[in-house]
Protein backbone atom coordinates (compact mmCIF):
# COMPACT_ATOMS: atom_id res chain seq x y z
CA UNK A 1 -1.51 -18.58 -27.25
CA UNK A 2 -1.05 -22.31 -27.12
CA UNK A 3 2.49 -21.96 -25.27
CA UNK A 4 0.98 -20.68 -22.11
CA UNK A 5 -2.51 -22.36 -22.08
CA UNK A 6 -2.26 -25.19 -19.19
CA UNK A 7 -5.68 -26.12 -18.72
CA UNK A 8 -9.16 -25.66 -20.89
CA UNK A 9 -10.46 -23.27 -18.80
CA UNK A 10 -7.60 -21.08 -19.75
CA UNK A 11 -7.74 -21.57 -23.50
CA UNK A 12 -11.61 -20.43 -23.33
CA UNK A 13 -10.74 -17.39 -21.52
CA UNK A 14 -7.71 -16.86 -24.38
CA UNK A 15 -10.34 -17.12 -26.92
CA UNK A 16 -13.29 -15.41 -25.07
CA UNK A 17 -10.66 -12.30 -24.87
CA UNK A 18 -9.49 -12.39 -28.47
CA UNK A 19 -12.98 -12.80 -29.62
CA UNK A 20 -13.97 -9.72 -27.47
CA UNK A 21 -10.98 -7.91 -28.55
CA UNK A 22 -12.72 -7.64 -31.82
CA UNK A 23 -14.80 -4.79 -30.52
CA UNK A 24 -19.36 -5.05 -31.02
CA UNK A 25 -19.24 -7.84 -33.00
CA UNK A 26 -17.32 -9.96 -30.88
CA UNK A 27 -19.26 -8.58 -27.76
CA UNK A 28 -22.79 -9.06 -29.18
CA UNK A 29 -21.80 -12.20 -29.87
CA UNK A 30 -20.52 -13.85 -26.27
CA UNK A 31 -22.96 -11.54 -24.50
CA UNK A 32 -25.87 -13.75 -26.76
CA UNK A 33 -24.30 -16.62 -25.56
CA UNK A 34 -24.57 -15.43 -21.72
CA UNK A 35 -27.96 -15.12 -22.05
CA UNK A 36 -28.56 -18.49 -23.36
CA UNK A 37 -26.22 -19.81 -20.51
CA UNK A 38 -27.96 -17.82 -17.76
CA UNK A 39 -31.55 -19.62 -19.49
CA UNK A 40 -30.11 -22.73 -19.39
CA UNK A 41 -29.08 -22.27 -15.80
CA UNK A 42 -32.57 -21.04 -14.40
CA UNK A 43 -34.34 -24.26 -16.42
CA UNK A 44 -31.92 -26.59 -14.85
CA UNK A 45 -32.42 -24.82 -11.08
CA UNK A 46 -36.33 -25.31 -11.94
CA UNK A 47 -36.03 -28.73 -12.96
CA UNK A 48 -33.61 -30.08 -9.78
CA UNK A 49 -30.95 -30.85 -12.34
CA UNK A 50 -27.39 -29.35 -11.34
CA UNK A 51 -26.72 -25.82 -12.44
CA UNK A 52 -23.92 -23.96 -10.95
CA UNK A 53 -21.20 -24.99 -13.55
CA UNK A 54 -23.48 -23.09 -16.02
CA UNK A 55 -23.82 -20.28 -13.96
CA UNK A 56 -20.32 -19.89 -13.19
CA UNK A 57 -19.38 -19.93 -16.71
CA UNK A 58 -21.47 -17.83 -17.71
CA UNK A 59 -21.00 -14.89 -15.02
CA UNK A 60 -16.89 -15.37 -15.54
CA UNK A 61 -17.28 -14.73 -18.94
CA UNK A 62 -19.11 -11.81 -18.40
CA UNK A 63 -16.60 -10.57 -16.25
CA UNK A 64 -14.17 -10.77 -18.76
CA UNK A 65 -15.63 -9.11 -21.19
CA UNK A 66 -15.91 -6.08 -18.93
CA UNK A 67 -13.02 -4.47 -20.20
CA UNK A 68 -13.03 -4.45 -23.83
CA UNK A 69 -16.86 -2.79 -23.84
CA UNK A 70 -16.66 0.31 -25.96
CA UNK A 71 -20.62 1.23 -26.76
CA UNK A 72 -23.07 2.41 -23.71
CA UNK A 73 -25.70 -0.34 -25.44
CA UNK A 74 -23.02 -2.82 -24.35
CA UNK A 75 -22.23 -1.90 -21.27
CA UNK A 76 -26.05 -1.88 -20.37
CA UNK A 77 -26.99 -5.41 -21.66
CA UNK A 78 -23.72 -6.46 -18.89
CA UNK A 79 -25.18 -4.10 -16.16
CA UNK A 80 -28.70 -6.14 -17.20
CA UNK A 81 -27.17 -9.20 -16.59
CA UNK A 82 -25.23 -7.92 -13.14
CA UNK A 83 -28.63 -7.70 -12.00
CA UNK A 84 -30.88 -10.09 -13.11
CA UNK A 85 -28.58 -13.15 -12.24
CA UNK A 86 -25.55 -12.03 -10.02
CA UNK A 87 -27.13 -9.36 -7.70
CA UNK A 88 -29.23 -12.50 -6.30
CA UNK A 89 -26.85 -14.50 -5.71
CA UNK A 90 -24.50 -11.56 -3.83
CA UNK A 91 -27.48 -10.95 -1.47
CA UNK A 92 -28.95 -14.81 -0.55
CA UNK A 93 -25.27 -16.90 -1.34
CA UNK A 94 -26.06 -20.71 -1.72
CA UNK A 95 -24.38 -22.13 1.44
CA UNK A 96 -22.72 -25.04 0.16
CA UNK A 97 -21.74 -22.82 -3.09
CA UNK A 98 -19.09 -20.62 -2.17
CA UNK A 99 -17.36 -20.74 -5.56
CA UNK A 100 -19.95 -19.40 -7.15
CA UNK A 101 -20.54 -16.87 -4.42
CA UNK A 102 -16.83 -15.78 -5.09
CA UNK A 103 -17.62 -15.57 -8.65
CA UNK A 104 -20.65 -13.83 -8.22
CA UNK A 105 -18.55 -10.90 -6.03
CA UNK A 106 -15.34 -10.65 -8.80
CA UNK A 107 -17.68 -10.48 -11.73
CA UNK A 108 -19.50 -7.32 -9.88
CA UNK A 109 -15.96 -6.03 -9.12
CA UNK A 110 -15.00 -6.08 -13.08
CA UNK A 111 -17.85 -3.19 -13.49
CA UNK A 112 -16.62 -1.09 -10.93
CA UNK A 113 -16.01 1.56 -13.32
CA UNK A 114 -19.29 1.31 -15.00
CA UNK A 115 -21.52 1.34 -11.54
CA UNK A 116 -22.46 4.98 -11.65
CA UNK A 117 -24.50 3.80 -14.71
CA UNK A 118 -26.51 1.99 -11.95
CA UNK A 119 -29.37 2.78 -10.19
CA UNK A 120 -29.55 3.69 -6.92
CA UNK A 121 -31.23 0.55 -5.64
CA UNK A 122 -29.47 -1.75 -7.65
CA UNK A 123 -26.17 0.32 -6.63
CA UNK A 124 -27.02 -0.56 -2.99
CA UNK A 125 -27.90 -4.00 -3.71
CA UNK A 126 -24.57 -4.73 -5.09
CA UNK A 127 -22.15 -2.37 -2.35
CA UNK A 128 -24.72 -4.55 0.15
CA UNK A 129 -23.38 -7.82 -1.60
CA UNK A 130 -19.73 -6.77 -1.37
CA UNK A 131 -20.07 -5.73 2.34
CA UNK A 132 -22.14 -9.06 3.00
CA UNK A 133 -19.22 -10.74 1.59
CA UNK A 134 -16.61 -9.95 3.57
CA UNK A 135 -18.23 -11.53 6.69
CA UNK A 136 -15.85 -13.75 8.47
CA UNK A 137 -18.44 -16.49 8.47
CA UNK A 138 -18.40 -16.77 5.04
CA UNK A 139 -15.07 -18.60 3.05
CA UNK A 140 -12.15 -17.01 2.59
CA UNK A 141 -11.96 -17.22 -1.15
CA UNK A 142 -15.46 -15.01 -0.78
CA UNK A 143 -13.77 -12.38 1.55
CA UNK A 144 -10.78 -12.27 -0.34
CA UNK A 145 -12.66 -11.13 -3.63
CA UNK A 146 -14.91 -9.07 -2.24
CA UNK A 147 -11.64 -7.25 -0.12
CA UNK A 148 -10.51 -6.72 -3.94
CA UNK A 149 -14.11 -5.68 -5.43
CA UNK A 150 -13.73 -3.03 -2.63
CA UNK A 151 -10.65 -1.74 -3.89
CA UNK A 152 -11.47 -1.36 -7.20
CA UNK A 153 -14.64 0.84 -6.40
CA UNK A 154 -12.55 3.07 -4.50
CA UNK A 155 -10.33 3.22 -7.03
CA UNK A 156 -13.33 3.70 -9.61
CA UNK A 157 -15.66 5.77 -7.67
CA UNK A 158 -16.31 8.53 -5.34
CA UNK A 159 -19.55 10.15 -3.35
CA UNK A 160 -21.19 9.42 0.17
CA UNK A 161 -22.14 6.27 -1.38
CA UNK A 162 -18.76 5.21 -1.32
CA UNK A 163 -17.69 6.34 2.30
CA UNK A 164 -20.68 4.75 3.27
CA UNK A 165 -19.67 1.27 1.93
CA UNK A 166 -15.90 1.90 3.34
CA UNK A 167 -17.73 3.04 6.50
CA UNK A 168 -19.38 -0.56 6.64
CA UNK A 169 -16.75 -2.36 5.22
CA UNK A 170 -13.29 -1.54 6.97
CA UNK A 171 -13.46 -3.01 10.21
CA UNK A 172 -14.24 -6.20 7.92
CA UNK A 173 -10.85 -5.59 5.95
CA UNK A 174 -8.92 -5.08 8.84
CA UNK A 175 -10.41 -8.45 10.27
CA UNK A 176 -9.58 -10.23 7.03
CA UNK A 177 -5.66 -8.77 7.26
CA UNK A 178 -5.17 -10.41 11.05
CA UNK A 179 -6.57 -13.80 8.86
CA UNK A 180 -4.34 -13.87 6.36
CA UNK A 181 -1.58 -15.77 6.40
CA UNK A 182 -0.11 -15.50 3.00
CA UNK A 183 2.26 -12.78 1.98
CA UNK A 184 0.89 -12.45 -1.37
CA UNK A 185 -2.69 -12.03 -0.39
CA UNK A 186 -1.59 -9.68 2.77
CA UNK A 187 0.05 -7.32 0.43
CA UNK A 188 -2.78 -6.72 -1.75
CA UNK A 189 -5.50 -6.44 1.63
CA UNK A 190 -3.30 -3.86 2.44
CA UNK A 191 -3.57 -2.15 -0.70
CA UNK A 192 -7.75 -2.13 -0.02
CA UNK A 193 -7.16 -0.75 3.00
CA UNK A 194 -4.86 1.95 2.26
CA UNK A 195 -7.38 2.93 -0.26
CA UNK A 196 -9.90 3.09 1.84
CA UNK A 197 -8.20 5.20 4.35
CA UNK A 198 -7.76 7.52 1.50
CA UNK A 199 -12.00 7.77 1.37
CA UNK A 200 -12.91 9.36 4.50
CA UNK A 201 -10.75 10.83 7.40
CA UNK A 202 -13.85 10.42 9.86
CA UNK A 203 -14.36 6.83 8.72
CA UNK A 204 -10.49 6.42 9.33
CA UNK A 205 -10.42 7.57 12.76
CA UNK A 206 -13.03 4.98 14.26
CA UNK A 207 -10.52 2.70 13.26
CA UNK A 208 -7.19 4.05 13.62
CA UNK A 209 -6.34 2.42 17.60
CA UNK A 210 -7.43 -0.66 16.15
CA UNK A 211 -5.65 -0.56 12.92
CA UNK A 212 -2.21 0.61 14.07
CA UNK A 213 -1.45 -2.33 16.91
CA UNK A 214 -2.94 -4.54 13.93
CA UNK A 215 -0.54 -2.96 11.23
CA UNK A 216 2.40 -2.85 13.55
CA UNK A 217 2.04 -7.06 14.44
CA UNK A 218 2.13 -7.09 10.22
CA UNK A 219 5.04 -4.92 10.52
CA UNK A 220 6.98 -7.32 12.67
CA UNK A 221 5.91 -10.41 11.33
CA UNK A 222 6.87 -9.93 7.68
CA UNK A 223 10.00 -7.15 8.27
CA UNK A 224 11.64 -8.90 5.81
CA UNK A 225 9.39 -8.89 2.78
CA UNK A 226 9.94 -5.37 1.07
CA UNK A 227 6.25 -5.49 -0.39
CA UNK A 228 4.67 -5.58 2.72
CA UNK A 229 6.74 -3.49 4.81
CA UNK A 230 6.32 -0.76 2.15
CA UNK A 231 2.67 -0.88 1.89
CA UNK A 232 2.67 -0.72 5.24
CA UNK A 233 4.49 2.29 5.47
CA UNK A 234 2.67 3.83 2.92
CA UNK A 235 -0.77 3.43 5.20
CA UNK A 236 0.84 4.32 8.10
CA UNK A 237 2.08 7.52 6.35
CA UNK A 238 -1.68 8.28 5.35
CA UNK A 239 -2.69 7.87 8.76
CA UNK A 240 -0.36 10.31 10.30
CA UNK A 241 -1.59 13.01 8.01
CA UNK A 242 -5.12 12.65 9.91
CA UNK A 243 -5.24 14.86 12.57
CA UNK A 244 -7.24 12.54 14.52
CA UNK A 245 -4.57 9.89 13.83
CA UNK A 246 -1.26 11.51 14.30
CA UNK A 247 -0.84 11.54 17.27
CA UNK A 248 -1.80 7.50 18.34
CA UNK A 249 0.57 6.37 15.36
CA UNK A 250 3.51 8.28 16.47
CA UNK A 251 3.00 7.03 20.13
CA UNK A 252 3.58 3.50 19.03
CA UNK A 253 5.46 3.44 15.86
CA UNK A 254 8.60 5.63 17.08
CA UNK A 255 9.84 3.65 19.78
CA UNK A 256 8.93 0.26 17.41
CA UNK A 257 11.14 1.95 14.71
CA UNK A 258 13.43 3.69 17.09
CA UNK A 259 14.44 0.23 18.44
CA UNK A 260 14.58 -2.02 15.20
CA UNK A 261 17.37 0.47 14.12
CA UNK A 262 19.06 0.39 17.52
CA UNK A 263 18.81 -3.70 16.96
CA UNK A 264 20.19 -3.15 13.86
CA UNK A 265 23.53 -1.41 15.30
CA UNK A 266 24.78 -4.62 16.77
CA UNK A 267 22.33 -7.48 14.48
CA UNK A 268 24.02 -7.11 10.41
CA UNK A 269 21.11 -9.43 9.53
CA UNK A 270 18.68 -6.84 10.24
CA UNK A 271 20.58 -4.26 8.50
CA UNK A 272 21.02 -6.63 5.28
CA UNK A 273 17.98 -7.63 5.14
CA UNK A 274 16.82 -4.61 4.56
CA UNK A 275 14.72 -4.05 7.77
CA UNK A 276 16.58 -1.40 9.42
CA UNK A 277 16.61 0.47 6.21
CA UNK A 278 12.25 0.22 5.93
CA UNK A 279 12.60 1.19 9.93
CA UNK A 280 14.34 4.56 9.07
CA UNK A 281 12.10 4.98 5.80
CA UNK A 282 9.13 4.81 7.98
CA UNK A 283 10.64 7.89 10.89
CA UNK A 284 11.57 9.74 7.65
CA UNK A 285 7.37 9.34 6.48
CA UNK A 286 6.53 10.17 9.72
CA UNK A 287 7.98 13.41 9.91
CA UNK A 288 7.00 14.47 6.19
CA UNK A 289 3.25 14.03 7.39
CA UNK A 290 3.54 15.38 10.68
CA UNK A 291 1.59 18.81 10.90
CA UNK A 292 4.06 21.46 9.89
CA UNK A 293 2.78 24.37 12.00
CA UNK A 294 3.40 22.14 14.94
CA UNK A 295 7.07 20.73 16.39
CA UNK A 296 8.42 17.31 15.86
CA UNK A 297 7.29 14.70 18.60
CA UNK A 298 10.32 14.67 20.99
CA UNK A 299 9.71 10.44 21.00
CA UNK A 300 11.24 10.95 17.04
CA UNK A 301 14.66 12.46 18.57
CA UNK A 302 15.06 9.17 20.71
CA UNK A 303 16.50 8.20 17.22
CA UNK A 304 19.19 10.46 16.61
CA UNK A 305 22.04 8.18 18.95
CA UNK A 306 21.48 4.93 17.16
CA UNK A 307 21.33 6.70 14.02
CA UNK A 308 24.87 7.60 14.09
CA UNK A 309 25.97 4.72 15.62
CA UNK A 310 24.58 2.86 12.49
CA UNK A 311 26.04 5.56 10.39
CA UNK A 312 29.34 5.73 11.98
CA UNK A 313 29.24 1.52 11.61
CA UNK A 314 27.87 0.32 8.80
CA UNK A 315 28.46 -0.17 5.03
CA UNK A 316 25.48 -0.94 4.04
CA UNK A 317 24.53 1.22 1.01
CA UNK A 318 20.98 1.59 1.49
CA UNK A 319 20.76 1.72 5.28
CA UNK A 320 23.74 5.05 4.74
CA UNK A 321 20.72 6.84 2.07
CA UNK A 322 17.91 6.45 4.39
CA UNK A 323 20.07 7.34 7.58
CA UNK A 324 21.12 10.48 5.71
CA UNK A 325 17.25 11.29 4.08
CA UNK A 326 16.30 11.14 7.90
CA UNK A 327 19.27 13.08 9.28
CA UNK A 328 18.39 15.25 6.60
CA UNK A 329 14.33 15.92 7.58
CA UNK A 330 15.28 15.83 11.62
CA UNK A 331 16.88 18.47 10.86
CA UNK A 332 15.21 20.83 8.66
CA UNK A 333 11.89 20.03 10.67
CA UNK A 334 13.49 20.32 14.27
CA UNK A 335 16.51 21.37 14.16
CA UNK A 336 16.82 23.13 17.74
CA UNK A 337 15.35 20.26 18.63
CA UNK A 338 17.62 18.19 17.98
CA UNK A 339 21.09 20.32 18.78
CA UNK A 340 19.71 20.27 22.53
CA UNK A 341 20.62 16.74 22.90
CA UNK A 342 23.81 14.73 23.95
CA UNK A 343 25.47 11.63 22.74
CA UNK A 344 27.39 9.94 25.30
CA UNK A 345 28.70 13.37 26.48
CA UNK A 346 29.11 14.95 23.12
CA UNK A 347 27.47 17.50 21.48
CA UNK A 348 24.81 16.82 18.56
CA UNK A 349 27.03 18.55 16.44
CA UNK A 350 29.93 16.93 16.86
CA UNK A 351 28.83 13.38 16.44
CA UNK A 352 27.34 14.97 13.20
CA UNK A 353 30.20 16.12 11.99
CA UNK A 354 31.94 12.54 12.61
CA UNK A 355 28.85 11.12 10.10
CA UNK A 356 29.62 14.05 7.84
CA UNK A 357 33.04 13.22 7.53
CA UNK A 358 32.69 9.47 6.87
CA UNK A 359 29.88 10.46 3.86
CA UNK A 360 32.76 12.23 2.87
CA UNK A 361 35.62 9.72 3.45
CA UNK A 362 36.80 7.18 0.27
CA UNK A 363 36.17 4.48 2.02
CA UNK A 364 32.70 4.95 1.99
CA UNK A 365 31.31 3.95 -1.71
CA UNK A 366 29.47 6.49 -3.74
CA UNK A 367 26.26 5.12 -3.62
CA UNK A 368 26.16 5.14 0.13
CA UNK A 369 26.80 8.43 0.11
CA UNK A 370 24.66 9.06 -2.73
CA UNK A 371 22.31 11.21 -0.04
CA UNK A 372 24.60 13.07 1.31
CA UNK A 373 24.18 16.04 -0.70
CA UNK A 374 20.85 17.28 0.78
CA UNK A 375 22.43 16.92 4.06
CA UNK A 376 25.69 19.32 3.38
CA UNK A 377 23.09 21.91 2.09
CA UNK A 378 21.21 21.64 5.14
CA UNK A 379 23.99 22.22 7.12
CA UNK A 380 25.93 24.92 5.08
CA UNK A 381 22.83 26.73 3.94
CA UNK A 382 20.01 26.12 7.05
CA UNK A 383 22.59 25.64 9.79
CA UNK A 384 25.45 28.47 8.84
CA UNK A 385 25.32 29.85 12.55
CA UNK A 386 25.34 27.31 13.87
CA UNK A 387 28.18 25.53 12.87
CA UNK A 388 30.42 28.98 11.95
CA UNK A 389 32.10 29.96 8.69
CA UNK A 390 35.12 28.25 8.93
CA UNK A 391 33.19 24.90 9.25
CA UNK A 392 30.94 25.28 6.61
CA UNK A 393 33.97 26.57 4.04
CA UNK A 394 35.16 23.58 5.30
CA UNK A 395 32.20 21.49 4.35
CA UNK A 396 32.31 23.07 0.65
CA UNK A 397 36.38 22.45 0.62
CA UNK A 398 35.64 18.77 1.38
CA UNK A 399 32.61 17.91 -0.42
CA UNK A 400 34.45 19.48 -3.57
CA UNK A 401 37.45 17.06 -2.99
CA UNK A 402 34.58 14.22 -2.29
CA UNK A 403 33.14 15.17 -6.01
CA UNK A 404 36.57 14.89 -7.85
CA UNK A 405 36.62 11.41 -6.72
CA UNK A 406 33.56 10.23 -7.60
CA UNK A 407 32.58 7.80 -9.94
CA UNK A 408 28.95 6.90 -10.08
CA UNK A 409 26.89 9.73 -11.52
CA UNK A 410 24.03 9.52 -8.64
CA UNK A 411 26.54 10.78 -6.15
CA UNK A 412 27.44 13.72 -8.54
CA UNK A 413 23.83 14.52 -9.00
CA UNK A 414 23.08 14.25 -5.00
């Protein structure tokens, strides 16, 4: 496609993936030409001459044909070449090279998928390559594709061979996160790590202290940046579901959420930015991976007064559906809990009712109140006691009068 090609690299890759798109034939045909490449390459090395222009052609293309290879006989001429000219370079990188050491390490991550086809030596060789590469001594453009070659066998692969490479490999991911100072690239090291949190509890745990004051510096540096702040809650959510975990990530990230959304009460910024709103998101993960047999951490309840001050002040549409999604799971999970309390003199209840009633009230928009309706049937249907008959007809009386208003079919729904 001539309208996007920039540069000739990128038309050869166009036509090396067309021509491979063709299925054997075209295969057969560029994996011939890799071998002739990869001959060419080892006579030039023998006779002084330069070589590593060659060689990175050659191994590029081969990772590019990775995923059009239909026939096993394919896929084993590619897992040939993997060994016989990129598993040497993985395990004794040319120093001054470090292109082609990057190339070497994202050509071995294309065959992810197709690495239980190896043997176990070579299997090690290459998992010892990818670990090797992610050695802070080494450039960053190396670390950064062997952090990805990492994710993609976890994604690919499973088996002690695997939590042994996460095992080794980890503390090196983590290292390269504090490094990076791109958003882009930060997002997607956080995607390797989540996954490899997702491998092995133990392996997890030796990390977790270290991992959640590293996370939480991520957190604070890049609040604003949705894509960040979202995979962070995501590993931070997968941590607190390991019971040797829990307990160290609640201890630090309540009162770091708990005070971002008191922040947020008196700085709109925060709240429009969307920071407050990834603040409550992250309480509300908290509590859904919390242990279910045991109570809520009382730390979480320290919450509950700016909550409704935010509620009771702001019109910010998303910051109301995440303030009501927590209200919501506070109360289900720990609900005498939370009734003990007192706001400024006042009952829990009461101030409740006040955040009830403005869900409730037209001058709140429909999508801000678009999560209200889990909360009503909380309180009419898992708090009736408590708050009497006569309130909770009242509840139904109003939230009936609230649904004849409404507009927008997600409120309706809710």
């Amino acid at each position: 496609n001539l309208e996007h090609t920039y540069t000739v690299r990128a038309s050869a890759a166009d036509l090396l993936n067309q021509v491979s798109a063709a299925g054997d034939p075209g295969i057969a045909l560029i994996l011939k030409k890799v071998g002739e490449f990869i001959r060419r390459v080892e006579e030039r090395r023998r006779q002084g001459q330069s070589w590593w222009q060659a060689y990175e052609a050659s191994i590029f293309s081969l990772g590019l044909v990775s995923g059009q290879l239909e026939s096993k006989e394919a896929s084993v001429q590619c897992l040939k070449f993997i060994e016989s000219a990129v598993v040497p370079v993985l395990l004794n990188p040319h120093a001054k090279l470090p292109f082609v050491h990057a190339r070497a390490v994202w050509c071995v991550s294309q065959y992810a998928d197709k690495m239980q086809m190896l043997g176990q030596g070579l299997l090690q060789a290459v998992f010892q390559g990818i670990h090797k590469a992610l050695d802070r001594n080494y450039n960053m453009a190396v670390r950064w594709c062997a952090s990805r070659a990492l994710t993609f066998v976890c994604v690919s692969m499973e088996g002690p061979e695997v939590e042994t490479l996460v095992a080794k490999c980890l503390p090196a991911a983590c290292q390269l996160l504090a490094e990076e100072a791109k958003e882009e690239t930060i997002a997607l090291s956080l995607e390797t790590i989540h996954l490899c949190c997702g491998v092995s509890d133990k392996v997890t745990a030796s990390v977790a202290p270290q991992l959640t004051e590293l996370l939480l510096r991520v957190w604070a540096k890049h609040n604003t940046n949705p894509h960040v702040t979202e995979a962070v809650n995501d590993i931070i959510a997968n941590l607190a579901t390991n019971p040797s975990c829990a307990a160290g990530v609640m201890s630090k990230w309540t009162p770091a959420m708990v005070g971002i959304i008191t922040q947020g009460c008196v700085n709109k910024k925060m709240v429009l930015q969307g920071t407050v709103e990834r603040a409550i998101q992250l309480l509300a993960a908290l509590i859904r991976s919390w242990d279910q047999s045991k109570p809520l951490p009382s730390a979480l309840f320290s919450a509950v007064s700016p909550l409704f001050r935010l509620m009771l002040e702001t019109d910010d549409n998303s910051a109301m559906q995440a303030g009501s999604g927590l209200l919501t799971l506070l109360l289900r999970r720990g609900k005498s809990q939370m009734l003990q309390g007192k706001i400024q003199g006042r009952s829990v209840m009461e101030v409740l009712s006040m955040v009830v009633n403005r869900l409730l009230s037209p001058n709140v928009t429909d999508y801000a109140a678009c999560e209200a309706g889990p909360l009503l049937t909380q309180l009419v249907f898992g708090m009736g006691k408590e708050i009497g008959q006569n309130a909770a007809s009242s509840l139904v009386s109003a939230t009936a009068k609230r649904l004849v208003r409404a507009e927008k079919p997600v409120l309706i729904a809710s």
